[in-house]
PDB file of N, CA and C in Angstrom:
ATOM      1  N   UNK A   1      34.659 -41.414  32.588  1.00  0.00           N
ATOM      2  CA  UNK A   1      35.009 -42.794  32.284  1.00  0.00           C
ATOM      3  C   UNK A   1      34.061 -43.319  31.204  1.00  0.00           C
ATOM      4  N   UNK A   2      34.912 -44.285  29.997  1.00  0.00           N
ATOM      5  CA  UNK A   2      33.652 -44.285  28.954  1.00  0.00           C
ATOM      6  C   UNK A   2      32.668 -45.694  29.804  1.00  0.00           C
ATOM      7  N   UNK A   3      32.146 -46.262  28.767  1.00  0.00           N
ATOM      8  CA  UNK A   3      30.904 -47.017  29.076  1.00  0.00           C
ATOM      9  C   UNK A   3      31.498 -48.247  28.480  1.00  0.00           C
ATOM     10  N   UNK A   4      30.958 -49.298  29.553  1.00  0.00           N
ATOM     11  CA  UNK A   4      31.512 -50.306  29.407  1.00  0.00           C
ATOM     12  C   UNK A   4      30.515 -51.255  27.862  1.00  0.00           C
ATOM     13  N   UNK A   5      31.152 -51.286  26.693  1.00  0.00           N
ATOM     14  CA  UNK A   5      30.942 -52.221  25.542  1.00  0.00           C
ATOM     15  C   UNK A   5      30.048 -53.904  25.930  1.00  0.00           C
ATOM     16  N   UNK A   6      29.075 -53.660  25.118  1.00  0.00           N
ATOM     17  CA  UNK A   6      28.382 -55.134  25.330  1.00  0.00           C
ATOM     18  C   UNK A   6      29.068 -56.008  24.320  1.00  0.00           C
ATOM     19  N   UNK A   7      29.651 -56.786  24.430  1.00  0.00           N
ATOM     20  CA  UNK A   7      30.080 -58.370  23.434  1.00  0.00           C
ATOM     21  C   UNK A   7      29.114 -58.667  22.714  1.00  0.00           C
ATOM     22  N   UNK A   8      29.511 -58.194  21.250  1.00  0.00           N
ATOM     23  CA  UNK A   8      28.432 -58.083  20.116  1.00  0.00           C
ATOM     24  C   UNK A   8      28.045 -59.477  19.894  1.00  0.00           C
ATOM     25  N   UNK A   9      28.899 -60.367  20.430  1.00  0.00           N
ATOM     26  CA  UNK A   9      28.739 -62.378  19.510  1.00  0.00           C
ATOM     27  C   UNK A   9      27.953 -62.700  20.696  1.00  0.00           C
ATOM     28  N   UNK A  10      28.368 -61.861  21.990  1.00  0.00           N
ATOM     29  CA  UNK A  10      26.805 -62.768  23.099  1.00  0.00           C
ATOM     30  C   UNK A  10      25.534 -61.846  23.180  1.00  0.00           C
ATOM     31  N   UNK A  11      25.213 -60.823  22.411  1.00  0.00           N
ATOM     32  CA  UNK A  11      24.052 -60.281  22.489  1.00  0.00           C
ATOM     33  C   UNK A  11      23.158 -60.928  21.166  1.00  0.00           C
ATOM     34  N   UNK A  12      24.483 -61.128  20.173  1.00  0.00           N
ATOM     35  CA  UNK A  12      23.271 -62.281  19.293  1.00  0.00           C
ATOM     36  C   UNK A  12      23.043 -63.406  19.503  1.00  0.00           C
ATOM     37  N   UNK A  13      23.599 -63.830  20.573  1.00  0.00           N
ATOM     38  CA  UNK A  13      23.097 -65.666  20.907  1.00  0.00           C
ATOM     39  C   UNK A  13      22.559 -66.195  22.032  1.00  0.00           C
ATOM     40  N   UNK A  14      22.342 -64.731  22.858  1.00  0.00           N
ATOM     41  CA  UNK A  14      21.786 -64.757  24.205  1.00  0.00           C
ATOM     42  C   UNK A  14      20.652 -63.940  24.680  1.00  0.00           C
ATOM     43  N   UNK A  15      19.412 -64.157  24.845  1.00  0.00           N
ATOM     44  CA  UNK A  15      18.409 -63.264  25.431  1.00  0.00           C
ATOM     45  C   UNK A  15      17.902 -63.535  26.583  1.00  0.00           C
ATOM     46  N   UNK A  16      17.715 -62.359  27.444  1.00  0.00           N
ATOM     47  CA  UNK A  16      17.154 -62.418  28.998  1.00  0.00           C
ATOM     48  C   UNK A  16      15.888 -62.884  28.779  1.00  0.00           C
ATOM     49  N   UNK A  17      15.401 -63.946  29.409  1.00  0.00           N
ATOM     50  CA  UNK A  17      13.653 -63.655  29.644  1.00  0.00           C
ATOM     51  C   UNK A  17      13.119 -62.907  30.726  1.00  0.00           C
ATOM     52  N   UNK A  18      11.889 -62.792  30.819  1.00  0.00           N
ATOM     53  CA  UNK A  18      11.065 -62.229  31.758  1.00  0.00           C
ATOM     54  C   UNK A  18      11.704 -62.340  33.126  1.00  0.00           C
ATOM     55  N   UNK A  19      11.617 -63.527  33.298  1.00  0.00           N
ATOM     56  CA  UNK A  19      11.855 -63.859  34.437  1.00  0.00           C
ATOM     57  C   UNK A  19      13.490 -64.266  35.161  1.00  0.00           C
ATOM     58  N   UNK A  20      14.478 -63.877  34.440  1.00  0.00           N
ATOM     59  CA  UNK A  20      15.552 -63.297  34.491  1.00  0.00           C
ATOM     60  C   UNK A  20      16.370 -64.253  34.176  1.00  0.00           C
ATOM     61  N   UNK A  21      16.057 -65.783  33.860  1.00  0.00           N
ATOM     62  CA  UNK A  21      17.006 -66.355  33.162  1.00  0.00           C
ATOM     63  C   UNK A  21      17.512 -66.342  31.693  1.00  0.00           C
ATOM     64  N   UNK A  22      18.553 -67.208  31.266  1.00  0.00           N
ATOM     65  CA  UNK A  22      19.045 -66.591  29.825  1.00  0.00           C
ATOM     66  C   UNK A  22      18.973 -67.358  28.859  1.00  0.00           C
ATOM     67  N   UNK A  23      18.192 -67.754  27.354  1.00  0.00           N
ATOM     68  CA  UNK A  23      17.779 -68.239  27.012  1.00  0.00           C
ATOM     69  C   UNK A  23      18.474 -68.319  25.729  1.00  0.00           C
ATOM     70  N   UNK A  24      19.172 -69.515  25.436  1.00  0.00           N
ATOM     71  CA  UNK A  24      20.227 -69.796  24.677  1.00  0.00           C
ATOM     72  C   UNK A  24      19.841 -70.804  23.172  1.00  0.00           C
ATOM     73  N   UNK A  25      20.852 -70.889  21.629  1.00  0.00           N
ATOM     74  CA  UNK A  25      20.210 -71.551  20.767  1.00  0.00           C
ATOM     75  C   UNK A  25      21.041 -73.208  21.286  1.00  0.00           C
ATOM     76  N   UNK A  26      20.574 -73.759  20.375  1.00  0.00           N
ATOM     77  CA  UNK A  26      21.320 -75.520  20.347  1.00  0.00           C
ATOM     78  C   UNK A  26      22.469 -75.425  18.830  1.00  0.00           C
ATOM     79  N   UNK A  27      23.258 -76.480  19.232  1.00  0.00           N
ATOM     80  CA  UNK A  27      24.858 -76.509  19.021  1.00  0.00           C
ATOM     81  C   UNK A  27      24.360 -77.711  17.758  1.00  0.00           C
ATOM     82  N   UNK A  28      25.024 -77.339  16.657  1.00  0.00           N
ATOM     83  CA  UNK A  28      24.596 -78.711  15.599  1.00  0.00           C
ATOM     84  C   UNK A  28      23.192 -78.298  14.745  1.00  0.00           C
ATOM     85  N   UNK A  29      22.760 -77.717  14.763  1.00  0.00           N
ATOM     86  CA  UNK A  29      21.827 -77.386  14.192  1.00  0.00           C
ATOM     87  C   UNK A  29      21.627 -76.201  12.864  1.00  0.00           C
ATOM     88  N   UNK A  30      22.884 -76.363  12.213  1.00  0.00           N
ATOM     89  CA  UNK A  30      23.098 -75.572  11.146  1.00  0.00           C
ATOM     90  C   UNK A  30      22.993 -75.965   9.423  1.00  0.00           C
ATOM     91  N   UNK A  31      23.665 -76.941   9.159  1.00  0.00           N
ATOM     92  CA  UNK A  31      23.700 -77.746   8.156  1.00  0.00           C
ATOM     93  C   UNK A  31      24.001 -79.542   8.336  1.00  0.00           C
ATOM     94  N   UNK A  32      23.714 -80.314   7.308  1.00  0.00           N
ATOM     95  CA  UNK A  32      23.908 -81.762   7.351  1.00  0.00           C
ATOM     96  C   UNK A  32      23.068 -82.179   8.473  1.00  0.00           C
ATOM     97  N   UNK A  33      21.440 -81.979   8.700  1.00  0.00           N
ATOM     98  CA  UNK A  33      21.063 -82.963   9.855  1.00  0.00           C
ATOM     99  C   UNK A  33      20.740 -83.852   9.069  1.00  0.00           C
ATOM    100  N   UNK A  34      20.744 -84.699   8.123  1.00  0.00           N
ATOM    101  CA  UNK A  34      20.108 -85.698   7.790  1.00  0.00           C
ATOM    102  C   UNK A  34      20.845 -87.131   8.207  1.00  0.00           C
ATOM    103  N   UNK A  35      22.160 -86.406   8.843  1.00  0.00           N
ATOM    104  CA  UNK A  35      22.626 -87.535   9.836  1.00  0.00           C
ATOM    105  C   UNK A  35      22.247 -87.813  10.918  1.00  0.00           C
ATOM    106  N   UNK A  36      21.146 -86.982  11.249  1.00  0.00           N
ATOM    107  CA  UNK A  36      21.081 -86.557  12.761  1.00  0.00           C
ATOM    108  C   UNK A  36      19.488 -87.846  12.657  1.00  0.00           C
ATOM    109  N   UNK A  37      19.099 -88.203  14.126  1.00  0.00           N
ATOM    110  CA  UNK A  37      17.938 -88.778  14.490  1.00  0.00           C
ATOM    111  C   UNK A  37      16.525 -88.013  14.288  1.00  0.00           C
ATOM    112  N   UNK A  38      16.016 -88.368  13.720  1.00  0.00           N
ATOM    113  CA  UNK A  38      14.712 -87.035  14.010  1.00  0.00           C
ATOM    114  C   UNK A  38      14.097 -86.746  15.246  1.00  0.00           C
ATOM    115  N   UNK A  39      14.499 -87.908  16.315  1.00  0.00           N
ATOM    116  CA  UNK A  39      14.075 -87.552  17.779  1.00  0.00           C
ATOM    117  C   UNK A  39      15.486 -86.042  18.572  1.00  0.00           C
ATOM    118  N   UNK A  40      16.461 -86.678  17.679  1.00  0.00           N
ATOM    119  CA  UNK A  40      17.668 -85.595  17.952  1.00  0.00           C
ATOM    120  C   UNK A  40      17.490 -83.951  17.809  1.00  0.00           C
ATOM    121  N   UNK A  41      16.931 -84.155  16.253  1.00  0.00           N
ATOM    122  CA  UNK A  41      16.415 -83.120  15.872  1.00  0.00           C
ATOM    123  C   UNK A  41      15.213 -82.309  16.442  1.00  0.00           C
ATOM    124  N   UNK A  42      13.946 -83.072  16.630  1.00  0.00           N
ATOM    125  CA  UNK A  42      12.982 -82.459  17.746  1.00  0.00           C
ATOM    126  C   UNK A  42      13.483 -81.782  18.560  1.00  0.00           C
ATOM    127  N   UNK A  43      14.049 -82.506  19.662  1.00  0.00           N
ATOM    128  CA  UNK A  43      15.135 -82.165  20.862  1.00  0.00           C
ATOM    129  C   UNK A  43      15.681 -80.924  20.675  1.00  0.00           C
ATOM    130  N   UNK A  44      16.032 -80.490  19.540  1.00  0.00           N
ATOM    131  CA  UNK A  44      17.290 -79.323  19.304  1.00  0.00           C
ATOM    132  C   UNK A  44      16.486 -77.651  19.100  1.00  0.00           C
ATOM    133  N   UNK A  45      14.846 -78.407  18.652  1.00  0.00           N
ATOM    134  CA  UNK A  45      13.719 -77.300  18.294  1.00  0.00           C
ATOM    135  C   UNK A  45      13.573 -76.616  19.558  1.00  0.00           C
ATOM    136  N   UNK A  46      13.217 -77.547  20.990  1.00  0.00           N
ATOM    137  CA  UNK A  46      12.887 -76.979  21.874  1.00  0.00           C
ATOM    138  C   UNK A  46      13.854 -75.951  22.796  1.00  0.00           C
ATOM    139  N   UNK A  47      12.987 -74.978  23.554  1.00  0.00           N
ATOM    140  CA  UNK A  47      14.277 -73.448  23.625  1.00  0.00           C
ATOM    141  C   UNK A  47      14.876 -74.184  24.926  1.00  0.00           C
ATOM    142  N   UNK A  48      16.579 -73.768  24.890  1.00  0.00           N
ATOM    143  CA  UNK A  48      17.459 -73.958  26.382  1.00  0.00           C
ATOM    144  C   UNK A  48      17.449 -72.879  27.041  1.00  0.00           C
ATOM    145  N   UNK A  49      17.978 -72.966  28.031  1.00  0.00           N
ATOM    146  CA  UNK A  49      17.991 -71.917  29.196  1.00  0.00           C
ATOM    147  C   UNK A  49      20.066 -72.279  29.593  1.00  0.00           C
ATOM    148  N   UNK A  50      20.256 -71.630  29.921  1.00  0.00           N
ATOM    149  CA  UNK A  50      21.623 -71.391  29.792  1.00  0.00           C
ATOM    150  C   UNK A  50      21.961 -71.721  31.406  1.00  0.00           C
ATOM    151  N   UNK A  51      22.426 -72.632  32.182  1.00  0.00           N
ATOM    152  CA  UNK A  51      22.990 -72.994  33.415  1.00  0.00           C
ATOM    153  C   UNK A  51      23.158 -72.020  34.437  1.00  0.00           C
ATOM    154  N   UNK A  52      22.588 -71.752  35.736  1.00  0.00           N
ATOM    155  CA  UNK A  52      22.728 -71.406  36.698  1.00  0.00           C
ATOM    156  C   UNK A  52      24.544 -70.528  36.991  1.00  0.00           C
ATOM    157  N   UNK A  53      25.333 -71.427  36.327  1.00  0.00           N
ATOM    158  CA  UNK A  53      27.092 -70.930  37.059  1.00  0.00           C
ATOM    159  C   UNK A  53      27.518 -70.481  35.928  1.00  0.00           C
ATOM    160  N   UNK A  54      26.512 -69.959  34.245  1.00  0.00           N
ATOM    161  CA  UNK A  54      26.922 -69.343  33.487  1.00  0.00           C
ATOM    162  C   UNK A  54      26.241 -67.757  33.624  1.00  0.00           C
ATOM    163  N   UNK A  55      25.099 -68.246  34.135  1.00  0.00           N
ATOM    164  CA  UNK A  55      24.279 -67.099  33.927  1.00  0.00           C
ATOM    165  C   UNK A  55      25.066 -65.638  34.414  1.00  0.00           C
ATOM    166  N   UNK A  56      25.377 -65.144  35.353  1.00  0.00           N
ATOM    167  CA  UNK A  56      26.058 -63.861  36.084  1.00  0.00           C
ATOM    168  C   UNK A  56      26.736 -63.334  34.685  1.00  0.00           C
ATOM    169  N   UNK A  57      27.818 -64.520  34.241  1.00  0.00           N
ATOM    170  CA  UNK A  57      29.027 -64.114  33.380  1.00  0.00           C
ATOM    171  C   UNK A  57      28.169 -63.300  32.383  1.00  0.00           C
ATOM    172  N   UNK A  58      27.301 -64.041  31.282  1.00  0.00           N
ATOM    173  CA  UNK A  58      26.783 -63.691  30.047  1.00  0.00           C
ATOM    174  C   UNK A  58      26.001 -62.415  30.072  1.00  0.00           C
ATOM    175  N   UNK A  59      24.973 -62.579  31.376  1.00  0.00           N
ATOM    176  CA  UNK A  59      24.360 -61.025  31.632  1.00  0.00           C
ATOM    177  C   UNK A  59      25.470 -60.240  31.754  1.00  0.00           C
ATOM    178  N   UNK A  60      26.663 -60.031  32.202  1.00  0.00           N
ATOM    179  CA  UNK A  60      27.779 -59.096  32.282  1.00  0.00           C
ATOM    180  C   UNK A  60      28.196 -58.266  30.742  1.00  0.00           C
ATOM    181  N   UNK A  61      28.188 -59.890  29.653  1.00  0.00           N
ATOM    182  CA  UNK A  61      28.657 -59.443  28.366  1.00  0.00           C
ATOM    183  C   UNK A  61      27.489 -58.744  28.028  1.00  0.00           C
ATOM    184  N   UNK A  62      25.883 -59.417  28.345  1.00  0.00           N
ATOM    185  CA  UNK A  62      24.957 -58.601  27.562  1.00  0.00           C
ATOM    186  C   UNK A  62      24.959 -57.152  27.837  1.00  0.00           C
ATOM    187  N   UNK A  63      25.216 -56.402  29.544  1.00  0.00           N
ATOM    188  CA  UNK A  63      24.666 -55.332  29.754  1.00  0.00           C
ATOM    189  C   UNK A  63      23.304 -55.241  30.135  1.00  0.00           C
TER     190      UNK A  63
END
């Protein structure tokens, strides 16, 4: 039986940490912030962690 394929678009936007949660980028943060608040922007620097009732799924795509 072959081997099950990791989902190439969630291994670049998703990494395990240490401690086994999954550590995700922020949404909006590509081009045009100068619309954005600079408190908005701060906000968007600091790292997310990806929700408890997502986590199972995404480790599945990572492998």
């Amino acid at each position: 039986m072959p081997k099950m394929k990791s989902v190439k678009g969630a291994v670049k936007r998703f990494k395990v940490k240490k401690n086994g949660s999954v550590k995700r980028g922020t949404a909006y943060r590509s081009h045009i912030l100068t619309k954005q608040d600079a408190s908005t922007r701060r906000e968007q620097n600091s790292p997310k962690v990806v929700s408890k009732a997502d986590e199972a799924n995404i480790k599945a795509m990572i492998n």
